[in-house]
N, C-alpha and C. Protein backbone atom coordinates (compact mmCIF):
# COMPACT_ATOMS: atom_id res chain seq x y z
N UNK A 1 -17.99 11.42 42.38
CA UNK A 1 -16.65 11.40 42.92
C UNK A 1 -16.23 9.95 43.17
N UNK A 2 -15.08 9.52 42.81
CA UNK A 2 -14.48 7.99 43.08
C UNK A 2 -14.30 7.76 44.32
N UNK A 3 -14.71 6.69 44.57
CA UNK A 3 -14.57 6.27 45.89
C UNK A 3 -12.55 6.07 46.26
N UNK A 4 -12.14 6.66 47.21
CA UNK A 4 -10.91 6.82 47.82
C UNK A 4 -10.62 5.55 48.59
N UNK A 5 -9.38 4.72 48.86
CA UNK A 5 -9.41 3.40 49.84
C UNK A 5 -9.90 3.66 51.09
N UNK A 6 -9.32 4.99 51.48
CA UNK A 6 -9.38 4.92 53.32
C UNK A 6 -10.87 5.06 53.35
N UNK A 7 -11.80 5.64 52.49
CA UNK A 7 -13.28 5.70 52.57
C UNK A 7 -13.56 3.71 52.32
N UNK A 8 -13.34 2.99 51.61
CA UNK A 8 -13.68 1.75 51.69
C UNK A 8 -13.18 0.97 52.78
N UNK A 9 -12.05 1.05 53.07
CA UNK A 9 -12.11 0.32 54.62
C UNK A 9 -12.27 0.73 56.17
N UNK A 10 -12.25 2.63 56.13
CA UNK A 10 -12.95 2.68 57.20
C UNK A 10 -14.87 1.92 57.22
N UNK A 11 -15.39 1.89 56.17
CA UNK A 11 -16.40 1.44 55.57
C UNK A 11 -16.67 0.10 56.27
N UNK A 12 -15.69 -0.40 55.57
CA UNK A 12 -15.55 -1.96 56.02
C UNK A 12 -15.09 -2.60 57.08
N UNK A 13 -14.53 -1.42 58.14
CA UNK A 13 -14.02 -1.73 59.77
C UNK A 13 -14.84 -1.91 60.74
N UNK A 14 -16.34 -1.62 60.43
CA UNK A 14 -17.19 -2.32 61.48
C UNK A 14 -17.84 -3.63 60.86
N UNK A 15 -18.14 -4.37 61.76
CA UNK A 15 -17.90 -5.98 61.50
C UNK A 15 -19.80 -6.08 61.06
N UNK A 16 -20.29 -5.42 61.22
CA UNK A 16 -21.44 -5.24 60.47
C UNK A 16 -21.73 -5.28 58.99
N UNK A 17 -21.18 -3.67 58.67
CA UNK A 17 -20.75 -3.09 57.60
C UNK A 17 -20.10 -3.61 56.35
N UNK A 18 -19.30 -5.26 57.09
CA UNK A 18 -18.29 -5.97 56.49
C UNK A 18 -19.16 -6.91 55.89
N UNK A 19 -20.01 -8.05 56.91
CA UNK A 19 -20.89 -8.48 56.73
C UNK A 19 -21.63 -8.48 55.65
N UNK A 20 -22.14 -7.22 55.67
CA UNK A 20 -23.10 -6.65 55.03
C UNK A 20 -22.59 -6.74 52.99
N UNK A 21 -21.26 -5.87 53.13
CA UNK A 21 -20.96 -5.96 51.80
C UNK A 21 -20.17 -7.02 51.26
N UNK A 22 -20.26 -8.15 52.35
CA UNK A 22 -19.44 -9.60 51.52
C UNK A 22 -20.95 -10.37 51.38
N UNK A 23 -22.08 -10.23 52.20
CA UNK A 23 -22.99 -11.24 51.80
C UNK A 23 -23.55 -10.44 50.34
N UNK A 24 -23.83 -8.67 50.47
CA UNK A 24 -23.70 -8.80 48.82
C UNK A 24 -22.91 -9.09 47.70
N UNK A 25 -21.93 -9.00 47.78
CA UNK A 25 -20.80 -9.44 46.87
C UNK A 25 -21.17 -10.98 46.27
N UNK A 26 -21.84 -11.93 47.43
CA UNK A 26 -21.69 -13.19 47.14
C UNK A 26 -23.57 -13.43 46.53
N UNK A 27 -24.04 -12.72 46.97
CA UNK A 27 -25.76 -12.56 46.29
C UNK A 27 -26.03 -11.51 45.30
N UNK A 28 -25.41 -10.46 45.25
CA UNK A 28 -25.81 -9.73 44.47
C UNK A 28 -26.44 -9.10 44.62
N UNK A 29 -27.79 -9.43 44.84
CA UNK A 29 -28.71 -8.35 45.64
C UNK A 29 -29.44 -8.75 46.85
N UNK A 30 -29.81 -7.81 47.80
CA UNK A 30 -30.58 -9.05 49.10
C UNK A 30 -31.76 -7.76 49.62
N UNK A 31 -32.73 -7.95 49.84
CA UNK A 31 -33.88 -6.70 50.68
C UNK A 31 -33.14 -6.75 51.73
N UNK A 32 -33.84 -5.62 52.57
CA UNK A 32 -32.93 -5.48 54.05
C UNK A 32 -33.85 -6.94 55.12
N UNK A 33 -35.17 -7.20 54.88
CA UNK A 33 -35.40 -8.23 55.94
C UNK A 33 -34.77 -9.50 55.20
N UNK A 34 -33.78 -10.05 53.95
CA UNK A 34 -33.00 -10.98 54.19
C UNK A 34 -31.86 -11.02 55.16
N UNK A 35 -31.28 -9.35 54.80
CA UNK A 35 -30.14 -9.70 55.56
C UNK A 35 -30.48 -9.21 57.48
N UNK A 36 -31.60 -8.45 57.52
CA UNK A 36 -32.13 -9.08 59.25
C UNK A 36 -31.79 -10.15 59.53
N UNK A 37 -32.60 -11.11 58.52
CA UNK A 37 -32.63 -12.33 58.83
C UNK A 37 -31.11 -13.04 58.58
N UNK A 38 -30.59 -12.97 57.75
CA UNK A 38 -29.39 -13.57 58.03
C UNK A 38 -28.26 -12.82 58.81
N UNK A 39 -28.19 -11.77 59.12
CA UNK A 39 -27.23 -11.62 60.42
C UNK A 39 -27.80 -11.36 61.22
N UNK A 40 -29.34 -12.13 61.20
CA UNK A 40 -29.87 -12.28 63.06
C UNK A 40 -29.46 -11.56 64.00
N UNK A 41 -29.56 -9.49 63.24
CA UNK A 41 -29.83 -8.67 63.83
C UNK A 41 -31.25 -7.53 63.77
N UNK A 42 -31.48 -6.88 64.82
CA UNK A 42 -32.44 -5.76 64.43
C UNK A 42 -32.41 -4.67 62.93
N UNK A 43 -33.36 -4.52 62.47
CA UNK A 43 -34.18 -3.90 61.76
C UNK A 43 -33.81 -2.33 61.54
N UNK A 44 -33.55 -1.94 62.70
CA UNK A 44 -32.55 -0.54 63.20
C UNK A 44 -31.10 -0.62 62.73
N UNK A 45 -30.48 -1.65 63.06
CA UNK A 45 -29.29 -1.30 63.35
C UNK A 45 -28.85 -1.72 61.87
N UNK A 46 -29.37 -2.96 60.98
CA UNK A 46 -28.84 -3.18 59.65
C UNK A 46 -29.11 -1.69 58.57
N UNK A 47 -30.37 -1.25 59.03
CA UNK A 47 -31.04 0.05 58.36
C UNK A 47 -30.05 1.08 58.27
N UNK A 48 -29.21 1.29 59.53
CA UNK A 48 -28.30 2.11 59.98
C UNK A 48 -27.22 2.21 59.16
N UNK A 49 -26.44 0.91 58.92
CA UNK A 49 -25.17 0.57 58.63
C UNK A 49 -25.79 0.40 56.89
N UNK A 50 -26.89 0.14 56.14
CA UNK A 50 -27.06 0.19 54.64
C UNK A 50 -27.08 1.97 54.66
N UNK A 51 -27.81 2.41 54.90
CA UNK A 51 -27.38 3.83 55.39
C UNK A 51 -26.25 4.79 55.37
N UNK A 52 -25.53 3.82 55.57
CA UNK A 52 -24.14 4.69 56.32
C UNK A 52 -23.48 3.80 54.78
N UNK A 53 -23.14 2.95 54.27
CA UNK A 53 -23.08 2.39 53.18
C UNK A 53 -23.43 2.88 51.82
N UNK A 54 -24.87 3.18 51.78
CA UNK A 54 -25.44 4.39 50.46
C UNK A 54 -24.14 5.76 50.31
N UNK A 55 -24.47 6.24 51.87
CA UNK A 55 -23.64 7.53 51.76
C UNK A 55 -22.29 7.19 51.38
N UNK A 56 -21.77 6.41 52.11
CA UNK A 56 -19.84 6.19 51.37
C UNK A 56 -19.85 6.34 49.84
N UNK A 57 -21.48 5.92 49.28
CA UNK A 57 -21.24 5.56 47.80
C UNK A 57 -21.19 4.29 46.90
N UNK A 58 -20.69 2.73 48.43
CA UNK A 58 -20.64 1.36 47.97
C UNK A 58 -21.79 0.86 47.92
N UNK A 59 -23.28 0.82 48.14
CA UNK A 59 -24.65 0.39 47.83
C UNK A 59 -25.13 1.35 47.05
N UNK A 60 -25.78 0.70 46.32
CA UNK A 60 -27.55 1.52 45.22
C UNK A 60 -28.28 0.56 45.68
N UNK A 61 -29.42 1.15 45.91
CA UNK A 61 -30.80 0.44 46.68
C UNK A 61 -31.52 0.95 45.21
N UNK A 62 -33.04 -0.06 45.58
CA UNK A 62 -33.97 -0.06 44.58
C UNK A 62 -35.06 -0.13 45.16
N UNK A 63 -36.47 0.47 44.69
CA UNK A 63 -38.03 -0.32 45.68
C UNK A 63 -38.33 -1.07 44.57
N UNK A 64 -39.05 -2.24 45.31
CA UNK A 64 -39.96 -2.99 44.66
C UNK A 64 -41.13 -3.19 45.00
N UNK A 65 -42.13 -2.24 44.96
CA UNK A 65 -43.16 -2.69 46.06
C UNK A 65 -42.92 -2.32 47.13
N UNK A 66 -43.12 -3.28 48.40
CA UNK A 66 -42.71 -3.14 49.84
C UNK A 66 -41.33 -3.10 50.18
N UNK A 67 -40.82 -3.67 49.04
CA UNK A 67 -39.28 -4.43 49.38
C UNK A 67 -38.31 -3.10 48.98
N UNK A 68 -37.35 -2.88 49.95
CA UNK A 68 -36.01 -2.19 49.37
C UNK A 68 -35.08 -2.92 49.32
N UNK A 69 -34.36 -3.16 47.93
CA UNK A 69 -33.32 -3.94 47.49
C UNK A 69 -31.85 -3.56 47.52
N UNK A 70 -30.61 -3.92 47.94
CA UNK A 70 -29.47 -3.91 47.77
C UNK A 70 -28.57 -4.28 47.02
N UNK A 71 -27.49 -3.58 46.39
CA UNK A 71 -26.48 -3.92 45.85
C UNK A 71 -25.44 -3.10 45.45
N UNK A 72 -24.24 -3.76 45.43
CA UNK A 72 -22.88 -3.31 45.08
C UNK A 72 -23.19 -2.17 44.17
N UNK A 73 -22.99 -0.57 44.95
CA UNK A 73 -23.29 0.40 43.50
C UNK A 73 -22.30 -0.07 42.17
N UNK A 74 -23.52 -0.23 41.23
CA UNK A 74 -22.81 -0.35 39.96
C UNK A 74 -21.24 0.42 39.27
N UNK A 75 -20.90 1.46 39.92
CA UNK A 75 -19.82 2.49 39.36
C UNK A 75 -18.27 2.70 40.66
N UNK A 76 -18.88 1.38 41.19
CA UNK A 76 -18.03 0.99 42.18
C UNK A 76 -16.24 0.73 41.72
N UNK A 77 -15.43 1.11 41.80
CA UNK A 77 -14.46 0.85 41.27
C UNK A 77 -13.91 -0.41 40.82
N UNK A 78 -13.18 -1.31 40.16
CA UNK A 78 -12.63 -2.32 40.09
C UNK A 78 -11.94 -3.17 41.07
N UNK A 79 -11.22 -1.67 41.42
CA UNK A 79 -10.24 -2.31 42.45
C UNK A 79 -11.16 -2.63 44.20
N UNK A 80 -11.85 -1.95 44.22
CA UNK A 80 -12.40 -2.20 45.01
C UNK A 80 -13.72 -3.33 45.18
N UNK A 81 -14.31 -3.83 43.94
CA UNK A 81 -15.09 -5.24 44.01
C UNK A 81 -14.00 -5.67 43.98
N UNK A 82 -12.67 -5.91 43.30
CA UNK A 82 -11.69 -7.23 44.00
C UNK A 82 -10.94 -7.50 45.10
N UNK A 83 -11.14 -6.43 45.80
CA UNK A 83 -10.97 -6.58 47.14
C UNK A 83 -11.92 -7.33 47.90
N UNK A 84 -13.23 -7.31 47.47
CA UNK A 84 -14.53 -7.80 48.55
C UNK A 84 -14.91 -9.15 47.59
N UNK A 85 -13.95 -9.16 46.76
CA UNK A 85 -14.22 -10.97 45.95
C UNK A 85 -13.34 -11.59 46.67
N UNK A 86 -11.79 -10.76 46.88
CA UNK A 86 -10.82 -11.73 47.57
C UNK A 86 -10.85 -11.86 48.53
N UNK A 87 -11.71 -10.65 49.42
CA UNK A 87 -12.10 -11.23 50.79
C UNK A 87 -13.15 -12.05 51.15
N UNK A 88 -14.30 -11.85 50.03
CA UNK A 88 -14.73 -13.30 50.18
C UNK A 88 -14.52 -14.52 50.01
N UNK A 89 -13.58 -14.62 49.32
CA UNK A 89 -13.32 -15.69 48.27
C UNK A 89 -12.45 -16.90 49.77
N UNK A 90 -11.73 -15.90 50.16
CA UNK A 90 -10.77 -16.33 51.52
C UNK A 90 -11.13 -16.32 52.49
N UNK A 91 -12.24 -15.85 52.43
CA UNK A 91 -13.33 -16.46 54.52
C UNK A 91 -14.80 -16.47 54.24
N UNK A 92 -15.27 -17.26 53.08
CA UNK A 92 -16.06 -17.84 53.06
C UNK A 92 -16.74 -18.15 54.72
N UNK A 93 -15.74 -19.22 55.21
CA UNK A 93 -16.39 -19.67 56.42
C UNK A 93 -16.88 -18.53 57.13
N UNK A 94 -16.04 -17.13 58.09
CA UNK A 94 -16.39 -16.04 58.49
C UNK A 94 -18.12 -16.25 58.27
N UNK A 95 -18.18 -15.93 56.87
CA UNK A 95 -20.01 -15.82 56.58
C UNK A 95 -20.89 -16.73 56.55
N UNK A 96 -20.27 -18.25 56.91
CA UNK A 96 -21.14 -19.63 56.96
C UNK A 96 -22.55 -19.39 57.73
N UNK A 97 -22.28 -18.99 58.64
CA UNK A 97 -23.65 -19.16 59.79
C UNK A 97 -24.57 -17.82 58.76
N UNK A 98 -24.45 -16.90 58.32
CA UNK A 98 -24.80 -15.64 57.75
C UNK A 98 -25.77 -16.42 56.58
N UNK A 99 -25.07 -17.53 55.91
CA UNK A 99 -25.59 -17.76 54.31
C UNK A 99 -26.69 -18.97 54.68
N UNK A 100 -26.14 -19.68 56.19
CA UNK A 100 -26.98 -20.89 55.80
C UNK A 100 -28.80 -20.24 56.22
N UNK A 101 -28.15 -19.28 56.98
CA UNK A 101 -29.63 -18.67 57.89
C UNK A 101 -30.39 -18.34 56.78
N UNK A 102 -29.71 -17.47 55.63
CA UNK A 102 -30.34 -16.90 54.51
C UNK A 102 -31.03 -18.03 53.58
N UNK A 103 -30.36 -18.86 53.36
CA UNK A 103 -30.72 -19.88 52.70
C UNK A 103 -32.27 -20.91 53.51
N UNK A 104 -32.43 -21.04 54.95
CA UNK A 104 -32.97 -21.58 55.69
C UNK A 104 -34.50 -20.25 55.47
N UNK A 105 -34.53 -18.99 54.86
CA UNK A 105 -35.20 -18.38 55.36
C UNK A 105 -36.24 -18.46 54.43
N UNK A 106 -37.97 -18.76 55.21
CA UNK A 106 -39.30 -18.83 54.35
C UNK A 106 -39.70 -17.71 53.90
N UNK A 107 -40.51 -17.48 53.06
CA UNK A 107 -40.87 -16.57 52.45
C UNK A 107 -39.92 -15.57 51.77
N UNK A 108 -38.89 -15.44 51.17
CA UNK A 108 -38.36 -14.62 50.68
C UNK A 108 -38.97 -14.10 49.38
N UNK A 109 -38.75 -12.68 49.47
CA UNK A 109 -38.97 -11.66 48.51
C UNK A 109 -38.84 -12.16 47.29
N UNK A 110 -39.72 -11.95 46.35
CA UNK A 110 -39.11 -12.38 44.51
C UNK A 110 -38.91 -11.76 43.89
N UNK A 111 -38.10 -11.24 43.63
CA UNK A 111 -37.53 -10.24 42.84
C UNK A 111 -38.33 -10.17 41.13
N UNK A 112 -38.43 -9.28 40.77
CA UNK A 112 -39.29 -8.83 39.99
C UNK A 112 -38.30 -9.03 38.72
N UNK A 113 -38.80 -10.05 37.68
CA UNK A 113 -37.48 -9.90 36.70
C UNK A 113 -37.61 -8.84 35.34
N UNK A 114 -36.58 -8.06 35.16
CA UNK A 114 -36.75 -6.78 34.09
C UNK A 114 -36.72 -7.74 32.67
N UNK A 115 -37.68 -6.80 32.12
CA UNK A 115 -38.41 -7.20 30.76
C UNK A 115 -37.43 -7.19 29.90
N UNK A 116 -36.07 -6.34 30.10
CA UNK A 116 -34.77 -6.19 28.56
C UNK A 116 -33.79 -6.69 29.66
């Protein structure tokens, strides 16, 4: 079923939730202990809101191992990745403290690269 608007921005009205799908938009994909770590919140509560995210329909997760991976479900509408490009695109800053933490963070996950 296509995702409907009022389902993408009630989606996107908690400031979590928002977070969440502009730092993927701008990475592409992130495990859930990057983005712990970069919105330097609990483990629970990001779990919650990728969660609540799967179900709307806007994330596909992946395992790798230990790691569960995130990203923009692929069958996501058009109109709706250009909404979360132009809202990133235009408050970049908003997510500054979010990207530099991510960027600052040791040990990150390596993503496993596909053979085709």
């Amino acid at each position: 079923m296509p995702i409907q608007p009022c389902t993408l921005f009630k989606c996107l009205g908690d400031e979590t939730r928002a977070r969440i799908m502009l730092m993927l938009a701008a990475e592409g994909e992130l495990c859930v202990c990057e983005l712990i770590w970069a919105l330097d919140d609990s483990q629970p509560k990001v779990s919650r809101h990728l969660a609540q995210l799967r179900t709307c329909g806007l994330l596909e997760d992946r395992r790798q191992g230990q790691w569960i991976y995130y990203r923009l479900h692929p069958q996501l509408p058009q109109w709706a990745v250009d909404v979360l490009k132009t809202t990133l695109e235009a408050n970049r800053s908003w997510l500054g403290d979010d990207q530099s933490r991510l960027a600052s963070m040791e040990g990150r996950p390596v993503r496993q690269v596909s053979c085709c």
